[in-house]
C-alpha atoms as a PDB file:
ATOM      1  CA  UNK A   1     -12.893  -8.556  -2.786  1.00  0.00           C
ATOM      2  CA  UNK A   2      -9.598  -7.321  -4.639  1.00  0.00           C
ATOM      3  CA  UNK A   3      -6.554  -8.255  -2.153  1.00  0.00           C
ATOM      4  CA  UNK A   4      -3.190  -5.433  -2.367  1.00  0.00           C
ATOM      5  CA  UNK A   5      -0.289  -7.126  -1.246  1.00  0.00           C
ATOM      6  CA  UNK A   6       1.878  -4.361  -3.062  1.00  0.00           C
ATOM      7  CA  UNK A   7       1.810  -2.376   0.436  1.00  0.00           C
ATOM      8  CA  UNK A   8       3.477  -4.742   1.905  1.00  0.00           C
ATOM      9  CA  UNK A   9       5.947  -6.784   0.093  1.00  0.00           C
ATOM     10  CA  UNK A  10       8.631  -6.393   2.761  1.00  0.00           C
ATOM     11  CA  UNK A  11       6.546  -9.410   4.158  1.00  0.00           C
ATOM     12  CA  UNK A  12       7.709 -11.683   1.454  1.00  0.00           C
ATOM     13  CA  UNK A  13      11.056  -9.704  -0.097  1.00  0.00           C
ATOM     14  CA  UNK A  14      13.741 -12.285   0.497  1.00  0.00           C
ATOM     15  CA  UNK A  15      11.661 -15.013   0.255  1.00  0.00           C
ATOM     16  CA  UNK A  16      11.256 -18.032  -1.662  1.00  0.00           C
ATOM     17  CA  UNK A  17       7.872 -17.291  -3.598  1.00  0.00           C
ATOM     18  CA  UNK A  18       6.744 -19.443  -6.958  1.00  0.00           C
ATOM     19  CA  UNK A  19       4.232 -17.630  -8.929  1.00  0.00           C
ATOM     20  CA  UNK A  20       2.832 -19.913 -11.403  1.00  0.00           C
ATOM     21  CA  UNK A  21      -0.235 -19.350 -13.612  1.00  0.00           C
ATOM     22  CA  UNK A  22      -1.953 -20.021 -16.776  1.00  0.00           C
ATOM     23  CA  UNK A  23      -1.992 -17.334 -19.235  1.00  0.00           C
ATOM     24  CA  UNK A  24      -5.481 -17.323 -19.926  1.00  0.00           C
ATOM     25  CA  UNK A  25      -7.068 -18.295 -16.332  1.00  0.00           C
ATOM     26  CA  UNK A  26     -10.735 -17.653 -16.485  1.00  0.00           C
ATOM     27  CA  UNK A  27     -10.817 -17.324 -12.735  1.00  0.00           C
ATOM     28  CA  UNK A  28      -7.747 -15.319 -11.366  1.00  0.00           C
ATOM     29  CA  UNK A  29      -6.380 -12.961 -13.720  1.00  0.00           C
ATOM     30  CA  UNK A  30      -3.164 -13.728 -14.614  1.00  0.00           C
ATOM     31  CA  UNK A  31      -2.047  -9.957 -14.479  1.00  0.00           C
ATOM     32  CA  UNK A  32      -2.113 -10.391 -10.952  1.00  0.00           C
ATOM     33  CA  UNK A  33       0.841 -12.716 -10.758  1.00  0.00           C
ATOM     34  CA  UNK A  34       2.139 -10.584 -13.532  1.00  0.00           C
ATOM     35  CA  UNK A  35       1.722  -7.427 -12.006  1.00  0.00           C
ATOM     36  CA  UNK A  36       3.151  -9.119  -8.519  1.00  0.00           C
ATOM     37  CA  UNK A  37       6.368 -10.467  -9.882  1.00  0.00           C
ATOM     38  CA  UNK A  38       6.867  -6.971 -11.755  1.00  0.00           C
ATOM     39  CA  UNK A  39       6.648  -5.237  -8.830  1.00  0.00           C
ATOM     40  CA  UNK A  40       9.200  -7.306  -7.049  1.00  0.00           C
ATOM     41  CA  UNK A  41      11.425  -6.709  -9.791  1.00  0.00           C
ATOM     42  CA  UNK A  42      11.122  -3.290  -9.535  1.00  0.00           C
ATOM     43  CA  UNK A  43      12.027  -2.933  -6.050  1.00  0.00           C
ATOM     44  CA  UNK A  44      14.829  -5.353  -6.206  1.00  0.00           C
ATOM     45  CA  UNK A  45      12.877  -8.068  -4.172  1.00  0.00           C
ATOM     46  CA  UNK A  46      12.850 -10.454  -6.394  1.00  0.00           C
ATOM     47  CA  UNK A  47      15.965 -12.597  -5.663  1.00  0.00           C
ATOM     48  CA  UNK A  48      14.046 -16.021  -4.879  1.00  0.00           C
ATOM     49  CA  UNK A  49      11.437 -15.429  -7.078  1.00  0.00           C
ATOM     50  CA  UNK A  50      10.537 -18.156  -9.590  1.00  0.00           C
ATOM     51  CA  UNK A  51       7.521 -16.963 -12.221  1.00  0.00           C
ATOM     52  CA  UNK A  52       5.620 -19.096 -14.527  1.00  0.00           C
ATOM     53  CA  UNK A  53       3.121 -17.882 -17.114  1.00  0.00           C
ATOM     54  CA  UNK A  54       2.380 -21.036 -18.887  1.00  0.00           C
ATOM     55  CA  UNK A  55       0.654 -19.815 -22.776  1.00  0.00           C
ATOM     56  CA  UNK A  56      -3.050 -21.185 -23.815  1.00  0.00           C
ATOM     57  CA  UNK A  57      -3.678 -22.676 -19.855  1.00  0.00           C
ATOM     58  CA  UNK A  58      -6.449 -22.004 -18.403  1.00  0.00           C
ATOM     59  CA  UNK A  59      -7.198 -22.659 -14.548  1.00  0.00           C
ATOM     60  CA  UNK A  60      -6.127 -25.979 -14.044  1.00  0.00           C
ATOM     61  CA  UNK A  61      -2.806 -27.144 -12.796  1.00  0.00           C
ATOM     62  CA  UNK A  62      -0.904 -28.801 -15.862  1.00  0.00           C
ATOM     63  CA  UNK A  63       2.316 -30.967 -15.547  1.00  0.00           C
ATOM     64  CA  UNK A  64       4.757 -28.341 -16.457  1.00  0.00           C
ATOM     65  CA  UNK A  65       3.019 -26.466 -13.682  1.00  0.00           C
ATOM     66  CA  UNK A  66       3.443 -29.808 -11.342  1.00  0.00           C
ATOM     67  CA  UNK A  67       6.917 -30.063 -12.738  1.00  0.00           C
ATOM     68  CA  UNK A  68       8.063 -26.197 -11.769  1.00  0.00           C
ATOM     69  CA  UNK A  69       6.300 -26.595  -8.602  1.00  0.00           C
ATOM     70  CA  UNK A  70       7.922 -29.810  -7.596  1.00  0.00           C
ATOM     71  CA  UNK A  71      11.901 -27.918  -8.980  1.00  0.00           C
ATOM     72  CA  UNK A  72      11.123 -24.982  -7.020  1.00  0.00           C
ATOM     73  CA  UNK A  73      10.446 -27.390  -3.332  1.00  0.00           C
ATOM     74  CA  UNK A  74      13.707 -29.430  -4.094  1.00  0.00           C
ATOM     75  CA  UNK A  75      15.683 -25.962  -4.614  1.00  0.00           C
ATOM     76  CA  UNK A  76      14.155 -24.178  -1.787  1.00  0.00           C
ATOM     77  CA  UNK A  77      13.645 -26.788   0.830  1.00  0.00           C
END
């Protein structure tokens, strides 16, 4: 089942939210995150938002994604 959070984005606006995915994930789309982070942007929600499309990855977890992840806990915890 296909899960909206655009409805309610006040629930994470403000936040500290990483999107990270692979560009070419076989098992999530990565328009999701795309379409996500865009929408943030759009409604000016977007100001601890950290967004990673990593090009030619798949779904698996890479070490740039391991990397970002690891930056984004130092920054926001």
């Amino acid at each position: 089942a296909e899960y909206e959070l655009e409805g309610r984005l006040e629930t994470i606006a403000g936040r500290p939210l990483l999107l990270w995915h692979g560009e070419t994930d076989d098992v999530v789309p990565a328009a999701d995150s795309q379409r996500l982070a865009a929408e943030l942007r759009r409604q000016g929600a977007d100001g601890r938002l950290t967004s990673l499309i990593e090009s030619g990855v798949k779904h698996r977890i890479t070490p740039l994604a391991l990397s970002a992840t690891a930056d984004f806990f130092r920054r926001e915890l």
